[in-house]
C-alpha atoms as a PDB file:
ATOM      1  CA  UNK A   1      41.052 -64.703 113.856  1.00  0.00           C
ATOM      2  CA  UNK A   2      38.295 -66.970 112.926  1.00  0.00           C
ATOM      3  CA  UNK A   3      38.742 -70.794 113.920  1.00  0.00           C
ATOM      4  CA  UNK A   4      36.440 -73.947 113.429  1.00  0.00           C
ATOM      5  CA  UNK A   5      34.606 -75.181 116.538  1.00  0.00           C
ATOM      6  CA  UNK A   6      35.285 -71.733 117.982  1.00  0.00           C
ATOM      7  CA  UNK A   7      33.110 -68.952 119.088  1.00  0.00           C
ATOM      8  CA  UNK A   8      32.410 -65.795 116.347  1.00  0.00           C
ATOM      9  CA  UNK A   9      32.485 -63.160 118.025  1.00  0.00           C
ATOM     10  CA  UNK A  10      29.409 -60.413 118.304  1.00  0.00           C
ATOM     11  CA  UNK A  11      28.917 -57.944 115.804  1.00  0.00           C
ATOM     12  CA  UNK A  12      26.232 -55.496 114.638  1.00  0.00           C
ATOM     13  CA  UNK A  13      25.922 -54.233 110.992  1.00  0.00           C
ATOM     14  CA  UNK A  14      22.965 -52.242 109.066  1.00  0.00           C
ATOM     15  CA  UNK A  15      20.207 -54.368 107.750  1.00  0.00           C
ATOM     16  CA  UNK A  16      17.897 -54.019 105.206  1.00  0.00           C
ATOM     17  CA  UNK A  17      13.615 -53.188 106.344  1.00  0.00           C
ATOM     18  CA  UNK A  18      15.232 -50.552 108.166  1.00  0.00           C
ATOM     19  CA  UNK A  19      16.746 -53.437 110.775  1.00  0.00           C
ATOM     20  CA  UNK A  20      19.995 -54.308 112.361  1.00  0.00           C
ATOM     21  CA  UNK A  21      21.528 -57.612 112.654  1.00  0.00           C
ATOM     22  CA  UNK A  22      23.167 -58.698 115.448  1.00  0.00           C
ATOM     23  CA  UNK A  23      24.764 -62.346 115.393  1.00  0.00           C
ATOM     24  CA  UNK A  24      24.205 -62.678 118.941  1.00  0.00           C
ATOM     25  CA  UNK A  25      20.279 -61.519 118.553  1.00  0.00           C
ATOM     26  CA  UNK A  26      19.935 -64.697 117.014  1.00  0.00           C
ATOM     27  CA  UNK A  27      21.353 -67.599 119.088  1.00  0.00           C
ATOM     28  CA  UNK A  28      19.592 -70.718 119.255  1.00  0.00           C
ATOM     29  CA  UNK A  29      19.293 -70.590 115.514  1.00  0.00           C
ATOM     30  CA  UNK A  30      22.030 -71.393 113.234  1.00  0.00           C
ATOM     31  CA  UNK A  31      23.215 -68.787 111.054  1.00  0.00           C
ATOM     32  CA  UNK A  32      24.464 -68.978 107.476  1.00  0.00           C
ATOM     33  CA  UNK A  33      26.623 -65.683 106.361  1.00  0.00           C
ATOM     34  CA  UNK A  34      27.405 -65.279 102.887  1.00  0.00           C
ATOM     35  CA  UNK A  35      29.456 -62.562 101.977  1.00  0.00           C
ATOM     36  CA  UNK A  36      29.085 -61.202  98.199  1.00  0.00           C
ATOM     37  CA  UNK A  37      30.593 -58.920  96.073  1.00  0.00           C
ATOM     38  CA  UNK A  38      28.384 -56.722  94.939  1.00  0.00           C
ATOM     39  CA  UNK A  39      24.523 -56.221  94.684  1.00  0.00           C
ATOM     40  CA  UNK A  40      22.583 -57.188  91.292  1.00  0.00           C
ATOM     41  CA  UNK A  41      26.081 -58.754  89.380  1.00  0.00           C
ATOM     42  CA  UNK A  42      25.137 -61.984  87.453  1.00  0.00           C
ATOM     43  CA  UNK A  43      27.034 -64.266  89.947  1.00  0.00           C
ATOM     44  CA  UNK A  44      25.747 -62.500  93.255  1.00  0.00           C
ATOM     45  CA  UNK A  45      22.001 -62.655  91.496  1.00  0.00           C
ATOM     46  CA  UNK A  46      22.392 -66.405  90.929  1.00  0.00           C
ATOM     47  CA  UNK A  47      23.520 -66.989  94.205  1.00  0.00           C
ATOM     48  CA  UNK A  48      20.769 -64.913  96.187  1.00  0.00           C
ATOM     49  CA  UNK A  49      18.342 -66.956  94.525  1.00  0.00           C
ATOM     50  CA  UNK A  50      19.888 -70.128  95.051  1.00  0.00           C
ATOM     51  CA  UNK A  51      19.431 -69.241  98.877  1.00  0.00           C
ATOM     52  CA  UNK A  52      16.165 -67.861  98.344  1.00  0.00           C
ATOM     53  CA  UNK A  53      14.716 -70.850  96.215  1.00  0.00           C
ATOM     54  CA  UNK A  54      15.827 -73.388  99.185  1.00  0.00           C
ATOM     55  CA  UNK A  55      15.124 -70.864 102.053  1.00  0.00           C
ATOM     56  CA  UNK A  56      11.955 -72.853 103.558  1.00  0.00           C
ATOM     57  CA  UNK A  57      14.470 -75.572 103.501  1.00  0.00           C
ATOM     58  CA  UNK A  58      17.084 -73.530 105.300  1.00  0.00           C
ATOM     59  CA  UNK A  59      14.291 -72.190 108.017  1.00  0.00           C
ATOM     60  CA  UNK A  60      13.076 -76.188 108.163  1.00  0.00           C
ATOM     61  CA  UNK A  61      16.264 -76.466 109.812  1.00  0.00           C
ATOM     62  CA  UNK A  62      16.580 -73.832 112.423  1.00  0.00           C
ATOM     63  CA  UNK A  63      18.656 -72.197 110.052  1.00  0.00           C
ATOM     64  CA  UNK A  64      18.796 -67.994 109.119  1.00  0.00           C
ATOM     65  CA  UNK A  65      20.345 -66.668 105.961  1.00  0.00           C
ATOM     66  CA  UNK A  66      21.895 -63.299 105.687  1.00  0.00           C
ATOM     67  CA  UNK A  67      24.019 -61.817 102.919  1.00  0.00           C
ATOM     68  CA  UNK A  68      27.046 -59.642 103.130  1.00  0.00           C
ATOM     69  CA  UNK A  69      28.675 -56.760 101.254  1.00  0.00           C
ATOM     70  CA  UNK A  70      29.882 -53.431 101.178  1.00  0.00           C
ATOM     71  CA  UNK A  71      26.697 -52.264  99.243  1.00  0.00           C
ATOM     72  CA  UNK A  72      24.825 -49.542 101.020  1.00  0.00           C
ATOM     73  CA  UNK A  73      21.691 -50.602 102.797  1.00  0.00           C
ATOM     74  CA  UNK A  74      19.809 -48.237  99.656  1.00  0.00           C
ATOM     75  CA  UNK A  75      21.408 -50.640  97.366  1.00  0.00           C
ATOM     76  CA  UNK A  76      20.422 -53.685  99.494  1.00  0.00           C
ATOM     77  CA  UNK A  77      16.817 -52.617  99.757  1.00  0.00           C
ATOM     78  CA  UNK A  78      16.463 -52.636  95.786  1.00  0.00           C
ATOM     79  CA  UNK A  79      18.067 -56.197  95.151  1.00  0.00           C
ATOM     80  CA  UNK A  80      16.360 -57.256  98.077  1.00  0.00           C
ATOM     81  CA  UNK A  81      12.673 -56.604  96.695  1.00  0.00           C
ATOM     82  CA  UNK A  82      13.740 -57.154  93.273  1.00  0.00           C
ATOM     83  CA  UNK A  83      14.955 -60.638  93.746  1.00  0.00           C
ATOM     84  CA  UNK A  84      12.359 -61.212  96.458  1.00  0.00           C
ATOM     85  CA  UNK A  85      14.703 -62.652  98.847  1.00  0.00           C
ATOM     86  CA  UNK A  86      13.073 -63.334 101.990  1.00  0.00           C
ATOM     87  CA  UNK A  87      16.126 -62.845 104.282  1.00  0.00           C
ATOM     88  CA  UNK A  88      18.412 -59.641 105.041  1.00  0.00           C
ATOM     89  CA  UNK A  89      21.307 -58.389 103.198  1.00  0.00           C
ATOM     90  CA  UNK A  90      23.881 -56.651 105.847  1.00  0.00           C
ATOM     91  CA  UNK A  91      25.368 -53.666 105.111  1.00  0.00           C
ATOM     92  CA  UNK A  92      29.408 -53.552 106.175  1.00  0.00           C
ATOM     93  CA  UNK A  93      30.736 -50.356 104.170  1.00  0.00           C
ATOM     94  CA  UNK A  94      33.575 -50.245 106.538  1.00  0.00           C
ATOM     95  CA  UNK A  95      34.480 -53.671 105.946  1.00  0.00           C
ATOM     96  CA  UNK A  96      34.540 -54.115 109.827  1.00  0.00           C
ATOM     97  CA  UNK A  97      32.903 -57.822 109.442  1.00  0.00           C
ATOM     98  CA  UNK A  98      34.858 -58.663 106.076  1.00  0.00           C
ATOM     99  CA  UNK A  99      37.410 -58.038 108.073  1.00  0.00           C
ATOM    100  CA  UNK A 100      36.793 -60.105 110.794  1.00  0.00           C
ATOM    101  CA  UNK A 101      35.725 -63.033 108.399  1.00  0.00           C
ATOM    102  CA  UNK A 102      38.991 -62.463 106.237  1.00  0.00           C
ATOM    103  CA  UNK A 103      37.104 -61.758 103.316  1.00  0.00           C
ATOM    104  CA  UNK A 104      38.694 -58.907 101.882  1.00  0.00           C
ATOM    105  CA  UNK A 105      41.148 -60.084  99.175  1.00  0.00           C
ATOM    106  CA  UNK A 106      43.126 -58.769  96.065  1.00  0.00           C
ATOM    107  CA  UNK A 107      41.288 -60.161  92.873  1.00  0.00           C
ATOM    108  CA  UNK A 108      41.296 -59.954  89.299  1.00  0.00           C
ATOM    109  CA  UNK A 109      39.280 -57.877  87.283  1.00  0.00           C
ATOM    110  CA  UNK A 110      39.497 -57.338  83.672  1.00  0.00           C
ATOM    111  CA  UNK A 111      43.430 -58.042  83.903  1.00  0.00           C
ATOM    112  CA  UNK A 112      43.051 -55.317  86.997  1.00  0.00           C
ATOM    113  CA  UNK A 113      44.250 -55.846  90.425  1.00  0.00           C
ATOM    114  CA  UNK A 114      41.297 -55.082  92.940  1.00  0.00           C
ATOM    115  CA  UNK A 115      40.620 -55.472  96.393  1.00  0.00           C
ATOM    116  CA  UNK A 116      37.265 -57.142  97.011  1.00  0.00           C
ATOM    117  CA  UNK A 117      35.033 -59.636  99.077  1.00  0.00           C
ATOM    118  CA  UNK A 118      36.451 -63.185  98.166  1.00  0.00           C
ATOM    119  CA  UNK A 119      32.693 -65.110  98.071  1.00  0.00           C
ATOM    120  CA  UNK A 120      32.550 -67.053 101.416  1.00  0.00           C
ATOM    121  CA  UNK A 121      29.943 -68.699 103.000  1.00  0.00           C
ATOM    122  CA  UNK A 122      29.895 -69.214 107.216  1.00  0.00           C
ATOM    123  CA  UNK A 123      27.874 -71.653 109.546  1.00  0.00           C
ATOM    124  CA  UNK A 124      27.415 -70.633 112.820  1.00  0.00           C
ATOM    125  CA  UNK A 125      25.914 -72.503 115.484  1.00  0.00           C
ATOM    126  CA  UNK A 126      23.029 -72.640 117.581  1.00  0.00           C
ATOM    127  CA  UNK A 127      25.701 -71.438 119.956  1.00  0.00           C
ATOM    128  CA  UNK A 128      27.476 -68.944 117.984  1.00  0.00           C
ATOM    129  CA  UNK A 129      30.317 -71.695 117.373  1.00  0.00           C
ATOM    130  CA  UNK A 130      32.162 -71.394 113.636  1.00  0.00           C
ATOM    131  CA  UNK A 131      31.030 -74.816 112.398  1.00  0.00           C
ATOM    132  CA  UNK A 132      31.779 -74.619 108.202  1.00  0.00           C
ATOM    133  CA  UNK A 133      33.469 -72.384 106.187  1.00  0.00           C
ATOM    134  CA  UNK A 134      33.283 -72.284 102.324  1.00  0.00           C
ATOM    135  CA  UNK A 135      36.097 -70.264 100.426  1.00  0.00           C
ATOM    136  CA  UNK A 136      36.408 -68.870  96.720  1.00  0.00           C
ATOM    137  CA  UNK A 137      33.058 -70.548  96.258  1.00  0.00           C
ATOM    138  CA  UNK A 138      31.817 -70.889  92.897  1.00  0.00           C
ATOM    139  CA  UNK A 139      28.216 -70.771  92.652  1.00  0.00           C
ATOM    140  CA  UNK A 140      26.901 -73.791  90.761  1.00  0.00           C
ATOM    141  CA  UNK A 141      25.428 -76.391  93.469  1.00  0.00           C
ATOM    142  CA  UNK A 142      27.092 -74.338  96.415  1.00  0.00           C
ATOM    143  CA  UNK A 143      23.690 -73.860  98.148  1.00  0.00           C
ATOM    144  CA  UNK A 144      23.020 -77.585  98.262  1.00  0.00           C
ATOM    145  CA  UNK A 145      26.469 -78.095  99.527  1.00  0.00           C
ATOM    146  CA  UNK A 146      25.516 -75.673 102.434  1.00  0.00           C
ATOM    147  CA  UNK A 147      22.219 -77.197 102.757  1.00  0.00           C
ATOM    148  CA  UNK A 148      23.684 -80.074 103.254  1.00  0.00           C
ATOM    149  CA  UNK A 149      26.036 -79.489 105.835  1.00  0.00           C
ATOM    150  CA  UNK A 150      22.966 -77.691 107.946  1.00  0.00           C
ATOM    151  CA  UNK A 151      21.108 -81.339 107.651  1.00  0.00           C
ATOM    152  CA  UNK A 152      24.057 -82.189 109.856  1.00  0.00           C
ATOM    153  CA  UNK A 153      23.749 -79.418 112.615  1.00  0.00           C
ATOM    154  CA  UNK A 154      20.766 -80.626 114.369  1.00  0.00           C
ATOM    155  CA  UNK A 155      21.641 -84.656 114.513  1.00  0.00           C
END
């Protein structure tokens, strides 16, 4: 189970450009993980491009963005270049990382009971230390709010 101020451990999932992503690849950087529903929905579009817009701010800051969902790494690829994001969306069909983020949750949908990714965002360390976690985030400003917080990893 995932716990602030404690290690995340390893994992490897598809990438889009034909990539994988290891977290541990990546150490010395911090690493935001937001986990999405699904690819090219209104909310998951707005929130892509939140990230996108302030990436340069994000990569000012020794920071890497990736996005997570279930969506095949095809359907990654597309919303990728047609949103122009300029970091990776992660494929995890088997829900192996949802699972180990505790993502995967029973929702609402059109008075339906589904099981889906709960929107989360993660901050990982420079040292692969769980430093943030956002839950059942609503979209509007949640960027800056993560921004924010990475202003705080490097003081």
């Amino acid at each position: 189970m995932l716990a602030i101020n404690h290690p995340v451990e390893d994992f490897v999932l598809p990438s889009t450009d034909n990539k994988e992503f290891s977290l541990s690849a990546h150490r010395g950087k911090h690493v935001i993980i937001y986990f999405y529903p699904k690819d090219d929905t209104p909310g998951c579009t707005l929130e892509g491009q939140d990230f996108r817009d302030r990436w340069h701010e994000f990569t000012e800051k020794n920071c890497i963005v990736a996005g997570v969902s279930r969506d095949s790494v095809k359907s990654h690829q597309n919303f990728k270049e047609k949103m122009q994001f300029p970091f990776e969306l992660l494929s995890d069909e088997d829900e192996k990382v949802c699972n180990l983020f505790d993502v995967m949750k029973m929702k609402n949908m059109y008075g339906k009971q589904v099981r889906g990714i709960e929107r989360s965002t993660f901050v990982i360390d420079a040292q692969g230390i769980l430093r943030k976690e956002w839950r059942g985030v609503k979209v509007p400003g949640h960027v800056q709010e993560v921004l924010d917080f990475a202003t705080t990893l490097n003081q």
